[in-house]
C-alpha atoms as a PDB file:
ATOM      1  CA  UNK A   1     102.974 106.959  87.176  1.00  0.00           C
ATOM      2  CA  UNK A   2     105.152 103.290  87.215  1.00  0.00           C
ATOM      3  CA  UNK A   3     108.274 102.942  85.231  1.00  0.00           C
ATOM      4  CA  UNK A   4     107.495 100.738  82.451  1.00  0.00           C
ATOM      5  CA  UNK A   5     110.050  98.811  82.032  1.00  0.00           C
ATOM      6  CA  UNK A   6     110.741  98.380  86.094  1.00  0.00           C
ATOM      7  CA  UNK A   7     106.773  96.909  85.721  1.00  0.00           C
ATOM      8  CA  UNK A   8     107.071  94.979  83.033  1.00  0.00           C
ATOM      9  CA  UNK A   9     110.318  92.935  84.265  1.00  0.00           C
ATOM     10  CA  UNK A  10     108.442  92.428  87.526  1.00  0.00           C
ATOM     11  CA  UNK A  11     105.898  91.660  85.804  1.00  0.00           C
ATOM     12  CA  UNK A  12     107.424  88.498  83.725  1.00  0.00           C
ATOM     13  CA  UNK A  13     109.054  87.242  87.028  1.00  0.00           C
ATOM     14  CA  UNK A  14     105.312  86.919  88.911  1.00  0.00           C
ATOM     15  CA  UNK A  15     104.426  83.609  88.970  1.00  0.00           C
ATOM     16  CA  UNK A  16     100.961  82.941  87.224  1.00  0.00           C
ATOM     17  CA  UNK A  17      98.101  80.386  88.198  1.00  0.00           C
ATOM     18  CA  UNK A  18      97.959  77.255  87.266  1.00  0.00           C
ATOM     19  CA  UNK A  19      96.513  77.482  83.752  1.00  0.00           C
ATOM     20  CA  UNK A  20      98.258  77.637  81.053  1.00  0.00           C
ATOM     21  CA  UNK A  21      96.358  80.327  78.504  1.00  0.00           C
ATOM     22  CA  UNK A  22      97.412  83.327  76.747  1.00  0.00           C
ATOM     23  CA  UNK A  23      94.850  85.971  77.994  1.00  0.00           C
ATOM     24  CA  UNK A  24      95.840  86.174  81.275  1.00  0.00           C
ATOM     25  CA  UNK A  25      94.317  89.491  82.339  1.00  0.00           C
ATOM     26  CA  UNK A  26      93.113  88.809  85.537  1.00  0.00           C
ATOM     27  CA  UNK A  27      96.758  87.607  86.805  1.00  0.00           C
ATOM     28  CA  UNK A  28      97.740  90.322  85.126  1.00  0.00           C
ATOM     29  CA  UNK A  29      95.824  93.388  86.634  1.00  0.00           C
ATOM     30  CA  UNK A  30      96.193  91.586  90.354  1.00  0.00           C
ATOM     31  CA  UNK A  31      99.853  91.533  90.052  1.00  0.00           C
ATOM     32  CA  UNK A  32      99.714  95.742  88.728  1.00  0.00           C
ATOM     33  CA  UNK A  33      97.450  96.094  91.618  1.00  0.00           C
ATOM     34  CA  UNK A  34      99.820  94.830  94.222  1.00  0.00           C
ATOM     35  CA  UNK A  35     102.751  96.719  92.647  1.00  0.00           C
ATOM     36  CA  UNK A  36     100.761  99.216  93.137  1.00  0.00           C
ATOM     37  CA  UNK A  37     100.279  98.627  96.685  1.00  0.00           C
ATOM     38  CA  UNK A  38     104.282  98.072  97.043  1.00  0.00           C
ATOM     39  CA  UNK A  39     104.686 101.124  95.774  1.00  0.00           C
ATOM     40  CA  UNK A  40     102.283 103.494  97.818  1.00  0.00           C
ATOM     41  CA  UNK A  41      99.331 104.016  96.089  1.00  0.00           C
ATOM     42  CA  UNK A  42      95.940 103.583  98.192  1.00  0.00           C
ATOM     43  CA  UNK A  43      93.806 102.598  95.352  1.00  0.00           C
ATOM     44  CA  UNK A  44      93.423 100.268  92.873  1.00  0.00           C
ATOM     45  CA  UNK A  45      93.872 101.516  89.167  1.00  0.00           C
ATOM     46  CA  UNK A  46      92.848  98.149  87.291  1.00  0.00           C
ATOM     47  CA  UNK A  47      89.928  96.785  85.696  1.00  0.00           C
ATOM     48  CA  UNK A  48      89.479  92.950  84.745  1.00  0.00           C
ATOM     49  CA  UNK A  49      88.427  93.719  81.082  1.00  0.00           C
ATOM     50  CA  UNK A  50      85.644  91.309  78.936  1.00  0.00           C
ATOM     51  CA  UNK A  51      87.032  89.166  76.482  1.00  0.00           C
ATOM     52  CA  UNK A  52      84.093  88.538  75.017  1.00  0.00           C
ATOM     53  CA  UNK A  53      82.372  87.310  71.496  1.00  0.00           C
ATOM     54  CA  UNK A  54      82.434  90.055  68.342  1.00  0.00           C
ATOM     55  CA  UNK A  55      80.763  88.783  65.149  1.00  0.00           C
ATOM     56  CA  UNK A  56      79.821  91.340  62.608  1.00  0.00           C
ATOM     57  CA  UNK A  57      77.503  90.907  58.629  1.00  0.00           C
ATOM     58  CA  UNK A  58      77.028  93.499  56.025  1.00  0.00           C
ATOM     59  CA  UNK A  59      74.910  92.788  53.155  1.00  0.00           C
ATOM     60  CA  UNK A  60      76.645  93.985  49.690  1.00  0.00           C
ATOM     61  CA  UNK A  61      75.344  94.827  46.191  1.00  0.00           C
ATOM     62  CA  UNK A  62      75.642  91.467  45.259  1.00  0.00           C
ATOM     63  CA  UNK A  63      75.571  89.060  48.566  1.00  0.00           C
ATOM     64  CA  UNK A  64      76.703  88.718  52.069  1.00  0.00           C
ATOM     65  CA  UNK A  65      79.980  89.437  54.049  1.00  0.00           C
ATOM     66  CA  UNK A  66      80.106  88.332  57.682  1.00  0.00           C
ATOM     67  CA  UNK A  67      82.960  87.536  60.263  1.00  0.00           C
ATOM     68  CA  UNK A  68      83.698  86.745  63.737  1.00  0.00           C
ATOM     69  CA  UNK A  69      86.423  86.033  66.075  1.00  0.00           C
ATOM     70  CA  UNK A  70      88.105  83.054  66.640  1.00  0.00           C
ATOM     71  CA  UNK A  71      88.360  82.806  70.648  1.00  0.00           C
ATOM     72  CA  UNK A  72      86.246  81.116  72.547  1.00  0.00           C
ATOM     73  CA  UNK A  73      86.181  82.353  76.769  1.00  0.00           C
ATOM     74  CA  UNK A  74      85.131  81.557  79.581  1.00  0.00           C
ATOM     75  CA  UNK A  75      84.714  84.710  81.892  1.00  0.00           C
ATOM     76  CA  UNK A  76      87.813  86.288  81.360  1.00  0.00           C
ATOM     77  CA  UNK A  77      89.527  83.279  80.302  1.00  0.00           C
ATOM     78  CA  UNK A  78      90.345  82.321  77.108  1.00  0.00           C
ATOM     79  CA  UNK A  79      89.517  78.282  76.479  1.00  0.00           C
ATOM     80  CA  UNK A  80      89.644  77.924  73.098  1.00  0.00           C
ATOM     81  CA  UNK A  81      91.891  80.063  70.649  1.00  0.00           C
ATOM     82  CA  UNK A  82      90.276  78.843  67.055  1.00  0.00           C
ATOM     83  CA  UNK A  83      86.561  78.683  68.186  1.00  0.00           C
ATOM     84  CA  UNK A  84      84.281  78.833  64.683  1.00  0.00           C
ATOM     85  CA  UNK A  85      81.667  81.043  65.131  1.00  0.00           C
ATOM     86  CA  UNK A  86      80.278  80.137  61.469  1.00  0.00           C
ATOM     87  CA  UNK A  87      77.890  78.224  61.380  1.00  0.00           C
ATOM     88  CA  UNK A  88      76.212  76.579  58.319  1.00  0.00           C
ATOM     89  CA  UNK A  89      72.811  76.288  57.635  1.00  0.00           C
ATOM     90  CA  UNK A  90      72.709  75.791  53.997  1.00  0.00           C
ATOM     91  CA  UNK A  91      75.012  76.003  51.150  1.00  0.00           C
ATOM     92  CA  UNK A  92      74.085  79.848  51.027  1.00  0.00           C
ATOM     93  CA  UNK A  93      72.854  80.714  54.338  1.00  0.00           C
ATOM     94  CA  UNK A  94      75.412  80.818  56.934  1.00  0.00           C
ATOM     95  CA  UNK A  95      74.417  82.431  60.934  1.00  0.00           C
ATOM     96  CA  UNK A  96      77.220  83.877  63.224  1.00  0.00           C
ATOM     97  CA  UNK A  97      76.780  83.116  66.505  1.00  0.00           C
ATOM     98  CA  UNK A  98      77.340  84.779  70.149  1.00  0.00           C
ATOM     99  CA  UNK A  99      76.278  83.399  73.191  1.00  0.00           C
ATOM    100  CA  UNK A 100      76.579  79.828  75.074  1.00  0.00           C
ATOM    101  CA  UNK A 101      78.343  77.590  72.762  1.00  0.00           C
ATOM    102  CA  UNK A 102      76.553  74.898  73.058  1.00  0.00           C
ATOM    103  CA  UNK A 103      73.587  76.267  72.443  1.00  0.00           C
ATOM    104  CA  UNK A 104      74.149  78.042  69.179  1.00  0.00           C
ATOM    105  CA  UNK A 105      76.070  74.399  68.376  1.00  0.00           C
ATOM    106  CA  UNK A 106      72.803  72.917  69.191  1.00  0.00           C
ATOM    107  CA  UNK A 107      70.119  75.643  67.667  1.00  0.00           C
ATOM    108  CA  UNK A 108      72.549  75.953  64.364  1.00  0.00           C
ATOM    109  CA  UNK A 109      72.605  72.113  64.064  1.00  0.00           C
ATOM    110  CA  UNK A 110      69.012  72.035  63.996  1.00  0.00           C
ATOM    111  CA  UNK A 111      68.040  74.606  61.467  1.00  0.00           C
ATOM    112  CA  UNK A 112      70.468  72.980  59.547  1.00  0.00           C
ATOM    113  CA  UNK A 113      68.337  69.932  59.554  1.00  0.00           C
ATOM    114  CA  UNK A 114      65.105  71.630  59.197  1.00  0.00           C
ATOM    115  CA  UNK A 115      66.009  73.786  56.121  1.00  0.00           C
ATOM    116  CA  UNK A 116      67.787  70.290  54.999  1.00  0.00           C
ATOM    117  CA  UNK A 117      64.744  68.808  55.541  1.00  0.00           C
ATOM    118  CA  UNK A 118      62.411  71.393  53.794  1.00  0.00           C
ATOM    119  CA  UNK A 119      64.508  71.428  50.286  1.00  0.00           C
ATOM    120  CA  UNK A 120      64.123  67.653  50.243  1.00  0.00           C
ATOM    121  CA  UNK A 121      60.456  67.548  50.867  1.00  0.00           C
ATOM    122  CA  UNK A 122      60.185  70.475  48.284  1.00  0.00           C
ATOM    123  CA  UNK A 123      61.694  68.583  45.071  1.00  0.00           C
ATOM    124  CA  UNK A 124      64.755  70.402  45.855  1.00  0.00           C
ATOM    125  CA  UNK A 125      63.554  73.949  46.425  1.00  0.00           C
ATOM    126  CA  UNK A 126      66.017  76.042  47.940  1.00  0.00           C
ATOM    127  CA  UNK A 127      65.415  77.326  51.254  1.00  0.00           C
ATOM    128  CA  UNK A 128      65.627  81.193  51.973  1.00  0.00           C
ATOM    129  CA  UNK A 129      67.308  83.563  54.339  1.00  0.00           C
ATOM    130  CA  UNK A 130      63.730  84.517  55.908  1.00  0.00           C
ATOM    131  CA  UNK A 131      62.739  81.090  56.279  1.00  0.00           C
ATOM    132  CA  UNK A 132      65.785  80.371  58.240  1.00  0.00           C
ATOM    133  CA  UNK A 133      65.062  83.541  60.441  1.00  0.00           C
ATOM    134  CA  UNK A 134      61.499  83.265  61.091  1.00  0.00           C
ATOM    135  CA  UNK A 135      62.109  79.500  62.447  1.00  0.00           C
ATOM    136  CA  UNK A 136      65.068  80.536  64.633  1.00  0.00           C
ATOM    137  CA  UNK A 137      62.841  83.515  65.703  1.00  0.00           C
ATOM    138  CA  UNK A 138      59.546  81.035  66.198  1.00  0.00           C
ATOM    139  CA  UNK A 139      62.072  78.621  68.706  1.00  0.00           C
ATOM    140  CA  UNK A 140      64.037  81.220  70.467  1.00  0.00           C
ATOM    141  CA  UNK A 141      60.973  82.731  71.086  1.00  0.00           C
ATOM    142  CA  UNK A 142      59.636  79.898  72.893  1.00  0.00           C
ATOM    143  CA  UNK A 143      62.531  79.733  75.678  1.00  0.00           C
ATOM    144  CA  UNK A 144      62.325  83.658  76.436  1.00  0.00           C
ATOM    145  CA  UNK A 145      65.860  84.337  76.371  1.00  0.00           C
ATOM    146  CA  UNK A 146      66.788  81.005  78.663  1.00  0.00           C
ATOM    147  CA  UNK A 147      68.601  79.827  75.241  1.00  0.00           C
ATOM    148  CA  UNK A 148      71.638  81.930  74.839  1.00  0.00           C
ATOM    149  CA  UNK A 149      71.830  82.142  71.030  1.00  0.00           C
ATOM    150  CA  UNK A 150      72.241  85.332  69.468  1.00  0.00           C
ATOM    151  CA  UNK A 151      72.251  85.156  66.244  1.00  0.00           C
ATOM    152  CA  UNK A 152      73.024  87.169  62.916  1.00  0.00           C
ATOM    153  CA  UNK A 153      71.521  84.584  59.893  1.00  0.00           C
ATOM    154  CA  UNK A 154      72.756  85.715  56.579  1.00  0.00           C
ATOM    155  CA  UNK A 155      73.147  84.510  52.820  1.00  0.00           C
ATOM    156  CA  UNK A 156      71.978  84.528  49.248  1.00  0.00           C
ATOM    157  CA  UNK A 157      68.801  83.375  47.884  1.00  0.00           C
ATOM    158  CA  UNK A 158      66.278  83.659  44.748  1.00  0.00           C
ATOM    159  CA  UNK A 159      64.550  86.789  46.066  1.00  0.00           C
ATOM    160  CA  UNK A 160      68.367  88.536  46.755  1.00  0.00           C
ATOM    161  CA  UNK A 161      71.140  88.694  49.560  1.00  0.00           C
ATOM    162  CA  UNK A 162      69.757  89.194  53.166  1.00  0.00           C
ATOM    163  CA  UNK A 163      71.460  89.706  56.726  1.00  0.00           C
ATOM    164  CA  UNK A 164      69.095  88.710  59.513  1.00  0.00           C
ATOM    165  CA  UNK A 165      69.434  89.705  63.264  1.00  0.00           C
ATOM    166  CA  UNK A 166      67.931  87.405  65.662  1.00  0.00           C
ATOM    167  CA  UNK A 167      68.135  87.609  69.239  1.00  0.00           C
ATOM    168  CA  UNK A 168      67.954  85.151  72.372  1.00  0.00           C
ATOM    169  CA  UNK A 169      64.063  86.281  73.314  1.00  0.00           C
ATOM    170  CA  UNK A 170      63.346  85.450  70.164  1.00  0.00           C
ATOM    171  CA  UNK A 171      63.332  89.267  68.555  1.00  0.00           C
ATOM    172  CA  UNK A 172      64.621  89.616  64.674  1.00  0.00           C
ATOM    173  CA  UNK A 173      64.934  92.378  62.200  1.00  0.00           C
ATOM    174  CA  UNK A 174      66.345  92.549  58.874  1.00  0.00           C
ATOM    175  CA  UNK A 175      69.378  94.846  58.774  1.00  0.00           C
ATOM    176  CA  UNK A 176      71.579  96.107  55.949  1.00  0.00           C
ATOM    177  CA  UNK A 177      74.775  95.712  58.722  1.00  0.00           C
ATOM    178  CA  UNK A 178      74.843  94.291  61.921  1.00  0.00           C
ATOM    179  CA  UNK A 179      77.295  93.136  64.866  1.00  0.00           C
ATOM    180  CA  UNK A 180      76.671  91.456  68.052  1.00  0.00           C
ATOM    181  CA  UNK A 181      78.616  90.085  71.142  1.00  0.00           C
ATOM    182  CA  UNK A 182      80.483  92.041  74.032  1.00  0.00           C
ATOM    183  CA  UNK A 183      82.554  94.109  70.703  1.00  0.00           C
ATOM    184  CA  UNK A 184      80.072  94.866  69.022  1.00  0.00           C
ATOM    185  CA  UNK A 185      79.799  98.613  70.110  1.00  0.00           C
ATOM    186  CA  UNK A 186      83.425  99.684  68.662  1.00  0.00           C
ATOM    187  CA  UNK A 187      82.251  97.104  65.210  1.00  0.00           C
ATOM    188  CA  UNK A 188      78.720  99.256  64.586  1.00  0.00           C
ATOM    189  CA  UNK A 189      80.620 102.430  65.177  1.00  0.00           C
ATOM    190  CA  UNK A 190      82.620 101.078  62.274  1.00  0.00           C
ATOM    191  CA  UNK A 191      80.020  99.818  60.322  1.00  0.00           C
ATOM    192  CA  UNK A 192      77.908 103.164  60.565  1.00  0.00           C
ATOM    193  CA  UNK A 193      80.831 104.903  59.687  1.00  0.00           C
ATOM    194  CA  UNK A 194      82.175 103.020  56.514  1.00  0.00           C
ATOM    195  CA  UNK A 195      78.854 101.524  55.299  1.00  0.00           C
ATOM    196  CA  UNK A 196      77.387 102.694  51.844  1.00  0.00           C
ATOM    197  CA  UNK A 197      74.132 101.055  50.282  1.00  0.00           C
ATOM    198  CA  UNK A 198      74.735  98.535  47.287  1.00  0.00           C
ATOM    199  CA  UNK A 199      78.886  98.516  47.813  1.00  0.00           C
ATOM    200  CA  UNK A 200      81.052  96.137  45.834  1.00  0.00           C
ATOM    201  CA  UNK A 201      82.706  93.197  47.504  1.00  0.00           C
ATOM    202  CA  UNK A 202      85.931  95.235  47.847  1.00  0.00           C
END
């Protein structure tokens, strides 16, 4: 066991790379590990962590909560600290979004337009939550997972509130809670443990 205070004050005076972001983990656990290696120990007792996307939707008695993280990575870099993962489809149908940013830019932006599209050429009908789902489904499907959009398509229509789980191969299902990207383990254990069928908003 280090001293943590003899670490961390060696720590702040090792000189990091030449970018200029917050999570610096990788810096980080190479500088422990050499420490380490000052200090006698044979092995290495770091592990470059994932940084990755969490976005999480739970369907209440009377619409649609969903969330997501606001940094954007790249590895274990961060490159953008206020990423939106929100995405807007329609007034009431919003998708979260993990994967390659420009493609769930790109596959959001278009759905968007379709369902735009659809209400016009339907004397204003509003479009629903399935429709929006099935399409992303029909076009994901198509690419076999070589689109990196995962998706979790919620909102509000005439029919009720909705939360639907769509995956890059092109896979959905309809969920009453849901989470996806590289945090999305600790989020369902959360969800499974706190969710209740036809909760309030609070």
């Amino acid at each position: 066991m280090y001293p943590t205070v003899k670490l961390s004050q060696q720590l702040l005076n090792t000189p990091l790379g030449g970018y200029g972001f917050d999570n610096s983990a990788m810096e980080r656990n190479l500088a422990f590990n050499e420490l380490a290696l000052k200090n006698g120990d044979k092995e290495c007792k770091t592990n470059i962590t994932s940084t990755g996307t969490t976005i999480v939707a739970s369907v209440f008695k009377d619409g649609v909560i969903v969330g997501a993280d606001a940094r954007s990575t790249m590895g274990n870099l961060v490159s953008v600290k206020n990423a939106i993962k929100l995405h807007r489809i329609t007034d009431l149908i919003y998708a979260a979004g993990a994967g390659c940013k420009s493609d769930l830019e790109k596959v959001t932006a278009m759905m968007e337009t379709e369902m735009e599209l659809f209400e016009l050429n339907n004397e204003g009908k509003k479009a629903r939550v399935m429709m929006a789902g099935r399409r992303l489904r029909q076009y994901l499907f198509q690419y076999q997972g070589h689109v990196s959009a995962y998706l979790l398509v919620c909102g509000v229509d005439a029919t009720g509130a909705y939360l639907f789980e769509v995956s890059a191969s092109g896979g959905g299902f309809l969920k009453p809670f849901s989470a996806d990207g590289s945090g999305c383990l600790c989020a369902i254990a959360e969800l499974e443990n706190g969710f209740k069928p036809d909760m309030t908003e609070e």
